[in-house]
Protein backbone atom coordinates (compact mmCIF):
# COMPACT_ATOMS: atom_id res chain seq x y z
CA UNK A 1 -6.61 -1.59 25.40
CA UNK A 2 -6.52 -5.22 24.64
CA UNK A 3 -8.61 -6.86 22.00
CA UNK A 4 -9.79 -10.48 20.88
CA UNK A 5 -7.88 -12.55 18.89
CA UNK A 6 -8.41 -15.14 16.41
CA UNK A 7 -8.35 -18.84 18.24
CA UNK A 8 -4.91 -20.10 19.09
CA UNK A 9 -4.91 -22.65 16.33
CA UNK A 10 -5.68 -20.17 13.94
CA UNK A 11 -3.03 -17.90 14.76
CA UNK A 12 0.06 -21.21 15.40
CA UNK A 13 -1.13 -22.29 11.80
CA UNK A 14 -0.76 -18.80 9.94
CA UNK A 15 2.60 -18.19 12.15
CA UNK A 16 3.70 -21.89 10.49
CA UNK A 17 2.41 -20.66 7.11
CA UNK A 18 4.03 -16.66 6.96
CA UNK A 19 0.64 -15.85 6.35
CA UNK A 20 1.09 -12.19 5.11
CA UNK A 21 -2.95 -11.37 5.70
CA UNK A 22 -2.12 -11.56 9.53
CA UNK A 23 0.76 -8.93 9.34
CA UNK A 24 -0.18 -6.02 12.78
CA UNK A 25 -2.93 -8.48 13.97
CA UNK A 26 -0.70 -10.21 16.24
CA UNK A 27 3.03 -10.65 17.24
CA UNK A 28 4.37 -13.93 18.77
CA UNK A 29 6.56 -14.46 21.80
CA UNK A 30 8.71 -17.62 21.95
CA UNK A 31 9.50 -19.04 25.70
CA UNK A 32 12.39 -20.91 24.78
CA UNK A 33 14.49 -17.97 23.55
CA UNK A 34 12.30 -14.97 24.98
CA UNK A 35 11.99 -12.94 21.63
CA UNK A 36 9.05 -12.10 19.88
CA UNK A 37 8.09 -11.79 16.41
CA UNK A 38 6.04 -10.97 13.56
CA UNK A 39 3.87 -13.81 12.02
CA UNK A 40 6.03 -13.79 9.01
CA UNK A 41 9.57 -14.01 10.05
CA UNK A 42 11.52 -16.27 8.63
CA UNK A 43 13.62 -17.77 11.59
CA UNK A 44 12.97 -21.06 12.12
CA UNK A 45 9.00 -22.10 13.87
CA UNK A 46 8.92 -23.04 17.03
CA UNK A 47 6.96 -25.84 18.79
CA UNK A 48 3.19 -25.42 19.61
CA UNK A 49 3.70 -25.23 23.35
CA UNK A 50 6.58 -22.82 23.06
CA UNK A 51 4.36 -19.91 22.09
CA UNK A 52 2.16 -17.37 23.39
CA UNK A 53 0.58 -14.98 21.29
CA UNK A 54 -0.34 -10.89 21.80
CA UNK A 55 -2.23 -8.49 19.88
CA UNK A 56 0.37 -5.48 20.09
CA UNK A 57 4.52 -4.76 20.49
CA UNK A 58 3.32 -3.67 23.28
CA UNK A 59 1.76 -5.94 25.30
CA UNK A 60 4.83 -8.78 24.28
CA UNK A 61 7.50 -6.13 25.29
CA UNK A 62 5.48 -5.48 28.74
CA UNK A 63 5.05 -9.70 29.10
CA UNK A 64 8.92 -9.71 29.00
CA UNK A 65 9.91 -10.85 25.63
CA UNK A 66 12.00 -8.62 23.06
CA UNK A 67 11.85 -7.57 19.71
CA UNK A 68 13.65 -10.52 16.84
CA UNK A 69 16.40 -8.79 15.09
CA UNK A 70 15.49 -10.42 11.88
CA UNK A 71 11.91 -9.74 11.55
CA UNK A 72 11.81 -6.26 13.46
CA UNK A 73 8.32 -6.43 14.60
CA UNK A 74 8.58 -3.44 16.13
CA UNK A 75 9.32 -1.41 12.12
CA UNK A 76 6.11 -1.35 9.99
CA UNK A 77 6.09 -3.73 7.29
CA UNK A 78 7.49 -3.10 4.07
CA UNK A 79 9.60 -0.20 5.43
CA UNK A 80 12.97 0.20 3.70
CA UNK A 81 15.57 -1.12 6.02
CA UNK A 82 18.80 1.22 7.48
CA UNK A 83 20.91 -0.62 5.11
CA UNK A 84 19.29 -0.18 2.01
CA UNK A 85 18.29 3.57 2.31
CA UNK A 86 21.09 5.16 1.18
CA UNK A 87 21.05 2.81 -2.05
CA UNK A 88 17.41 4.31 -2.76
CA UNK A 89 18.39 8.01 -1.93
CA UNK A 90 21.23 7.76 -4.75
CA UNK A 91 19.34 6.44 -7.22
CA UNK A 92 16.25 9.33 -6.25
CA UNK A 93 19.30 11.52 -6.87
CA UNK A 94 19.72 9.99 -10.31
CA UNK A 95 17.39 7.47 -11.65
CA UNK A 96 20.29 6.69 -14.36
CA UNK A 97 22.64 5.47 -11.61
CA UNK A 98 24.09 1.75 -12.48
CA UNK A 99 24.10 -0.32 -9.94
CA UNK A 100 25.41 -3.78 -10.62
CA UNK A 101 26.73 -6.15 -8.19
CA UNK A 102 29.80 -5.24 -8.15
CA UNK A 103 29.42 -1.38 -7.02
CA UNK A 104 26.48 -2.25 -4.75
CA UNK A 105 29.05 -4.74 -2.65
CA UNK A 106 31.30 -1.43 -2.74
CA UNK A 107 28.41 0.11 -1.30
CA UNK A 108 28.65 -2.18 1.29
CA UNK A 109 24.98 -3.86 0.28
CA UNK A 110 24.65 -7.84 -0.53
CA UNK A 111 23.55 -8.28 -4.01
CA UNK A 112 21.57 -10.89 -3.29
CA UNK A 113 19.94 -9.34 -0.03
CA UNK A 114 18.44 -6.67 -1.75
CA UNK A 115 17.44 -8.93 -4.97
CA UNK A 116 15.81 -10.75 -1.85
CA UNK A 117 13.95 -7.86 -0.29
CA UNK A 118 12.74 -6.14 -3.50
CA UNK A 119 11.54 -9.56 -4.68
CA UNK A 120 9.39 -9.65 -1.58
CA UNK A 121 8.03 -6.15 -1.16
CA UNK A 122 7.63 -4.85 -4.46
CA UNK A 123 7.62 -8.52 -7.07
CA UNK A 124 10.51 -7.58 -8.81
CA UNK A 125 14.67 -7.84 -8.82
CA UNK A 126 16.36 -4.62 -7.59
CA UNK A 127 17.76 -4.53 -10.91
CA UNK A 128 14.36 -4.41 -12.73
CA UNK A 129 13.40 -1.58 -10.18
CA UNK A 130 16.62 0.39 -11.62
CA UNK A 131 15.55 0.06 -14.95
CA UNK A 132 11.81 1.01 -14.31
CA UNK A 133 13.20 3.96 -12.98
CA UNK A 134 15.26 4.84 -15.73
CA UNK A 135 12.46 3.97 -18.29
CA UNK A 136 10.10 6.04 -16.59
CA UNK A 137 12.16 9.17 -16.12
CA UNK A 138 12.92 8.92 -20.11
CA UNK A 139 9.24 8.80 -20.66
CA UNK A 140 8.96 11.98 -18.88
CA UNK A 141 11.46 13.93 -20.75
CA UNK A 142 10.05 12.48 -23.89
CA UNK A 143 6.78 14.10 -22.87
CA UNK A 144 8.47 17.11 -22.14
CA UNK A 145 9.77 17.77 -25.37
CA UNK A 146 13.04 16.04 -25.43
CA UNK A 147 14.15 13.84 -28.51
CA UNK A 148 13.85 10.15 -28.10
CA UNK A 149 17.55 9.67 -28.55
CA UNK A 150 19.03 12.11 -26.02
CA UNK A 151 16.55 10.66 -23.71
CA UNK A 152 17.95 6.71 -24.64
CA UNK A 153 21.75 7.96 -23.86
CA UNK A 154 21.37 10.54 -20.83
CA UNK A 155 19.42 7.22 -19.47
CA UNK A 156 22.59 5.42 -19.69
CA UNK A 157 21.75 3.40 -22.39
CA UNK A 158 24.21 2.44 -24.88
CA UNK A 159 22.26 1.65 -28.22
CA UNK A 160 18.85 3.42 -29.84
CA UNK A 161 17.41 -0.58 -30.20
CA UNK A 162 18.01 -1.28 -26.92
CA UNK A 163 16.50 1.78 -24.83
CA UNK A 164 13.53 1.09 -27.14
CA UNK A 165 13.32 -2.70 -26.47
CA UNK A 166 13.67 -1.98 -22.66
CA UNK A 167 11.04 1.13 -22.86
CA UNK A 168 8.51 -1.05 -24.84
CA UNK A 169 8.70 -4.27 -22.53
CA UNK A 170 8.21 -1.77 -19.52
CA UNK A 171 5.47 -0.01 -20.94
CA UNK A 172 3.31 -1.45 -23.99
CA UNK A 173 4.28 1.18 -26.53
CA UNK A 174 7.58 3.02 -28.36
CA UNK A 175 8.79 6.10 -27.55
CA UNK A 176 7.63 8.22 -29.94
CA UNK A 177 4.41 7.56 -28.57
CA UNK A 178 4.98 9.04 -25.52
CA UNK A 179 3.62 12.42 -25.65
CA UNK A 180 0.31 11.16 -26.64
CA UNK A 181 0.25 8.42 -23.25
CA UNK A 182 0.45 8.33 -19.52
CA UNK A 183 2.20 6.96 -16.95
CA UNK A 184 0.76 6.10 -13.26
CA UNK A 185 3.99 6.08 -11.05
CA UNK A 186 3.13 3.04 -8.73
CA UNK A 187 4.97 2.23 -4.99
CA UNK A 188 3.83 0.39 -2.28
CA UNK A 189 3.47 2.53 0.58
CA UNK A 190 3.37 1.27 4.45
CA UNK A 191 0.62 1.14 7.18
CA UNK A 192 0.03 -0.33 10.54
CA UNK A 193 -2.65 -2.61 8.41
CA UNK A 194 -0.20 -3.63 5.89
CA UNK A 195 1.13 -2.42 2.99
CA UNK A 196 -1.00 -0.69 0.31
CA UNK A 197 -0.57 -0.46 -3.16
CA UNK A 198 -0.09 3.35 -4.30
CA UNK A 199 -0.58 5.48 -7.52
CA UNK A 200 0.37 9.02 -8.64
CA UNK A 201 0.04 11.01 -11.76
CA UNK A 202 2.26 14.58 -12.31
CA UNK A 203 -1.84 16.03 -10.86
CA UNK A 204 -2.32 13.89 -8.17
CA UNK A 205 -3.00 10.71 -6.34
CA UNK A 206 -5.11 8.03 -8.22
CA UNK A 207 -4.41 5.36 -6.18
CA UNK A 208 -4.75 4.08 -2.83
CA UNK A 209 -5.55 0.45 -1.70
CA UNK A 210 -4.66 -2.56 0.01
CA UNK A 211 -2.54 -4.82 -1.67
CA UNK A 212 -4.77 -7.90 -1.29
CA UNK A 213 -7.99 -6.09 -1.72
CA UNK A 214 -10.61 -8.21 -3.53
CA UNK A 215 -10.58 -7.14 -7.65
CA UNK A 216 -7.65 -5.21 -7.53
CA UNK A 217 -6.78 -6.42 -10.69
CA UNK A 218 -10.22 -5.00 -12.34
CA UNK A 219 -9.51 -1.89 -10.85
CA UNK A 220 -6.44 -1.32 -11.97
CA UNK A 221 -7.63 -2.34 -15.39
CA UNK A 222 -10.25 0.47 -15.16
CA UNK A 223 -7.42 2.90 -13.83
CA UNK A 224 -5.48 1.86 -16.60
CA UNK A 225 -8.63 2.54 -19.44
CA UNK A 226 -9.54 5.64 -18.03
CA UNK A 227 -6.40 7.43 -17.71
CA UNK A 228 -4.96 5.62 -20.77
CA UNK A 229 -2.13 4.94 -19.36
CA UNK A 230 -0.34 2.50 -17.97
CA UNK A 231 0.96 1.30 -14.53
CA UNK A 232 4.89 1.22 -13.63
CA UNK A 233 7.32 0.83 -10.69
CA UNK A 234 8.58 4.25 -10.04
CA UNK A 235 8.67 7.36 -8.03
CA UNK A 236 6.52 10.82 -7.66
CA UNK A 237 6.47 13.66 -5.53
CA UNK A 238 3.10 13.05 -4.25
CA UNK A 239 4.61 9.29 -2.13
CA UNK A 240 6.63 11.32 0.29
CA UNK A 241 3.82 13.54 1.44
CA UNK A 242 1.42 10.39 1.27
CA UNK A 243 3.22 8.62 3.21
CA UNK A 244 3.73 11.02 6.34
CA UNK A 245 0.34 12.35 6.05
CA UNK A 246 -0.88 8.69 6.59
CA UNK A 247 2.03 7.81 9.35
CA UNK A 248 -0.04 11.32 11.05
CA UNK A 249 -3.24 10.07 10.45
CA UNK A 250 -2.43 6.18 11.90
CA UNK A 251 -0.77 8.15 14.97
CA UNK A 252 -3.82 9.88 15.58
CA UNK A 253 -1.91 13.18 14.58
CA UNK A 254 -4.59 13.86 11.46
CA UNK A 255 -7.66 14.38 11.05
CA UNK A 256 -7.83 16.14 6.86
CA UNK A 257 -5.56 15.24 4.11
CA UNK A 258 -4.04 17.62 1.87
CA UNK A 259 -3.29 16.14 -0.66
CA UNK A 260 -4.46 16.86 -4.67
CA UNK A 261 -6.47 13.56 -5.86
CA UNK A 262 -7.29 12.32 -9.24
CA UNK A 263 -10.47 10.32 -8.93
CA UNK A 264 -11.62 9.65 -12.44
CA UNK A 265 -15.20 8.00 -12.73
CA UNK A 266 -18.23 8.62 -14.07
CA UNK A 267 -20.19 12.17 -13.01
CA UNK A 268 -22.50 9.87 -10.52
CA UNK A 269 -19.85 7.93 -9.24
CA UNK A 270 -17.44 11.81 -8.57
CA UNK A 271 -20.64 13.18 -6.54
CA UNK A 272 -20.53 9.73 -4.56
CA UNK A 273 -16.76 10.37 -4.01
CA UNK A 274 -17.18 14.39 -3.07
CA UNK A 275 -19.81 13.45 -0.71
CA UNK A 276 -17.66 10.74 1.06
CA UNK A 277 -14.86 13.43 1.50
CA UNK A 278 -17.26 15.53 3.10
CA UNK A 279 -18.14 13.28 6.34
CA UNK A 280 -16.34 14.13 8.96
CA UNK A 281 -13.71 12.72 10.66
CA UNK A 282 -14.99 10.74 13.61
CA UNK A 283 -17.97 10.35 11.99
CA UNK A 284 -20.48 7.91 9.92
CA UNK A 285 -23.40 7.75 7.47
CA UNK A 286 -25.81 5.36 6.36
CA UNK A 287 -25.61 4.39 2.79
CA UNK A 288 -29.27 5.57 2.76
CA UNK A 289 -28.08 9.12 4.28
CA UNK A 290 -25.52 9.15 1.32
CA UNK A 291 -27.49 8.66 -1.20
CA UNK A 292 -29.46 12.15 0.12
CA UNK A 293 -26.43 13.18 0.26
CA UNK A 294 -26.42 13.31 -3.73
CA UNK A 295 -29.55 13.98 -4.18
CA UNK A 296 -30.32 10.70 -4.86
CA UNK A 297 -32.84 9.48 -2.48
CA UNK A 298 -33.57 6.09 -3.83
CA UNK A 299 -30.15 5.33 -5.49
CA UNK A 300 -28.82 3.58 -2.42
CA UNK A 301 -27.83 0.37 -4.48
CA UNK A 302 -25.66 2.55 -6.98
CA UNK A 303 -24.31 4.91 -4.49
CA UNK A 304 -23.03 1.37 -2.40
CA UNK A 305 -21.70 0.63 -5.96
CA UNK A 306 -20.24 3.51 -6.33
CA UNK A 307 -18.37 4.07 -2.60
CA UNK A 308 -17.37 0.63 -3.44
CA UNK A 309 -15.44 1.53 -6.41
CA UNK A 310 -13.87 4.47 -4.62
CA UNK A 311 -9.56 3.71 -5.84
CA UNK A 312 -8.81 5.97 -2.78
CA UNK A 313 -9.13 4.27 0.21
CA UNK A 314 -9.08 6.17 3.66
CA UNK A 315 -8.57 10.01 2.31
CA UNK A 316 -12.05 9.19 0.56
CA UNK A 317 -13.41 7.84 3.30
CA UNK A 318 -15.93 5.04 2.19
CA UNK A 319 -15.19 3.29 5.38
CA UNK A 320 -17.37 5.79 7.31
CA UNK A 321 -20.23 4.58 5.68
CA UNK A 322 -22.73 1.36 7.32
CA UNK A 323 -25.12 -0.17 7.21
CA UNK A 324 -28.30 1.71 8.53
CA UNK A 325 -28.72 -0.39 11.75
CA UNK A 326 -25.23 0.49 12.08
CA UNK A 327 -23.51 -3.01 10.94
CA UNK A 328 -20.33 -3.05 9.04
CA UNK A 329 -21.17 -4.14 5.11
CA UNK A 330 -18.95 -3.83 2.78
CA UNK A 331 -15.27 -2.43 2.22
CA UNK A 332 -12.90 -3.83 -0.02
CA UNK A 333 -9.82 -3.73 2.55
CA UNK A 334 -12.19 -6.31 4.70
CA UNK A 335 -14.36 -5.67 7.06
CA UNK A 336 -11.59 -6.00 10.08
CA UNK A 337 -9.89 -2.96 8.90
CA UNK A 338 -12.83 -0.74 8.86
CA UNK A 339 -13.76 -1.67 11.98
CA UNK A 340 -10.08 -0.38 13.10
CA UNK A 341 -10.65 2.74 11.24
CA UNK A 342 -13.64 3.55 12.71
CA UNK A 343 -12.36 2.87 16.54
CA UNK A 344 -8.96 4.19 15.64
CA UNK A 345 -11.27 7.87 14.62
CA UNK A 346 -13.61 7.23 17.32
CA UNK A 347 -10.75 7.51 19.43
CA UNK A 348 -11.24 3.39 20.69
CA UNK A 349 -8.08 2.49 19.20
CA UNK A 350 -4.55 1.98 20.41
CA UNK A 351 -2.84 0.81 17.68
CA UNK A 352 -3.51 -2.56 16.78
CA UNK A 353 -6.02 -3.90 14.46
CA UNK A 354 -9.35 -5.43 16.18
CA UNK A 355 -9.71 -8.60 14.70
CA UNK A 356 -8.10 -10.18 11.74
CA UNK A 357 -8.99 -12.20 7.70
CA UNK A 358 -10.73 -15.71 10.41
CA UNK A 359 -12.28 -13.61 12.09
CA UNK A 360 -14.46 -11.80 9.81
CA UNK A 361 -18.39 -11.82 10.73
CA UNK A 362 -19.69 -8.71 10.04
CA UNK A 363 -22.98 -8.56 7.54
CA UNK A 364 -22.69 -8.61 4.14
CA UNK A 365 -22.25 -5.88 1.27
């Protein structure tokens, strides 16, 4: 199924710009060379009347054109590249793996192409990633009852005053105050819509949104006050089955998640949040039918409030709820992606987002 694009201005000028908001609304086949590619690759932009743009892999691949080999719009975004995987998996093995230049190269890995690649998916060196994760796992055996000084040196650190420099700068507070805080493990998980910005804590996730939602900051400075706790770069058991439960889920494979959540609120805002997990898949409610839902009637201004401060995005579904003459209003992710939820449920969807950021037009929250 083919759907409307943005005009073909719009589209040439974010394809000049790498505009990262347009990443799985379109792809971009080049005549001159007959490859196609994602809006953001960095090879070199070609003329106007050079390109020709489609809405899916898909329909580029069956027009003639194949896939760039530096771009790989065929991969999702943000997905860790062949090349780097085995890099990750040993330090998984051991967060207090060094890694400097010199023993990545032996690795066979450019220094400076994975400085490059973690700089651009995750705003940070890989080197900073390596000592988040060695910070964080410390924290956790500090928690757990180990002393603050067997934690510094099994870390790999050499000196007392520097594992406690590097721990404060990562986290906002010494060691010895770690039993009595938190830490919300934070990655950046992949989706046909783009990448979204992910949180777990040793119960659950927290944590689930686009990475250019509107007020992410102010949510994450609520996370942050309600859990006390703060946010770092680092791994949890909970990503892995996140991340294949929503590959199912975006494959049409899913239809539940199992998966244990932490949504921390207040007691109105939880009943908002159990009722939203309770429509079913495939299926939508006015904001007027929620609020009966909760046995609030007339609260349909606070239960919009509410679903709109939902930290969870698509396992609690606040995207299933509209407007009562059945207009999209309101959803943090933009209105374009829960219009590609909804098809993609309703069983109208093949893959490939319905209409991207320009083209937005649907009501108001």
């Amino acid at each position: 199924m083919m759907h409307s694009l943005p005009d073909a201005d719009t589209l040439y000028r974010a394809l000049c710009d790498k505009d990262t908001r347009f990443e799985g609304i379109f792809v971009v086949g080049v005549r001159t060379t007959g490859i196609f590619c994602r809006p953001t690759c960095g090879a070199r932009k070609p003329k106007r009347e050079n390109v020709e743009f489609f809405a899916s892999p898909r329909e580029a691949l069956h027009s003639g054109y194949r896939p760039c080999k530096l771009c790989d719009p065929l991969g999702h975004p943000g997905q860790v590249p062949p090349w780097l995987r085995p890099v990750l998996e040993a330090v998984d093995a051991d967060p207090a793996l060094r890694l400097p230049n010199a023993a990545l190269r032996a690795r066979g890995v450019d220094p400076d192409r994975a400085r490059r690649w973690f700089q651009k998916h995750h705003g940070m060196t890989f080197q900073a990633y390596l000592r988040t994760r060695r910070i964080t796992d410390a924290f956790g055996r500090i928690r757990h009852g180990d002393k603050v000084v067997d934690a510094a040196f099994d870390s790999g650190y050499e000196s007392l005053s520097g594992f406690t420099e590097s721990f404060k700068r990562t986290t906002g507070f010494a060691p010895a105050r770690s039993p009595r805080r938190g830490l919300v493990a934070v990655t950046r998980v992949r989706t046909p819509l783009g990448p979204m910005l992910a949180g777990a804590v040793p119960a659950g996730i927290c944590l689930l949104e686009f990475v250019d939602r509107r007020m992410m900051e102010t949510q994450l400075a609520r996370l942050r006050r309600q859990l006390q706790a703060e946010l770092v770069p680092g791994a949890s058991p909970h990503f892995d089955a996140l991340q294949r439960q929503l590959d199912e889920y975006f494959a049409s494979a899913r239809r539940t998640f199992d998966l244990p959540l932490v949504l921390t609120g207040t007691p109105f805002q939880r009943r908002v949040w159990a009722a939203l997990l309770e429509i079913p898949y495939g299926a939508t409610r006015s904001y007027a039918e929620q609020a009966a839902a909760v046995g609030a009637p007339r609260a349909v201004r606070a239960v919009a409030r509410a679903n709109g401060d939902n930290r969870v995005s698509i396992i609690v579904p606040c995207h299933r709820v509209i407007g009562r003459d059945g207009a999209l209003t309101g959803y943090g992710g933009g209105l374009w992606r829960k219009r590609f939820l909804l098809d993609l449920e309703s069983g109208r969807r093949d893959g490939a987002p319905a209409e991207g950021p320009a083209r937005r037009r649907e009501g108001k929250p």
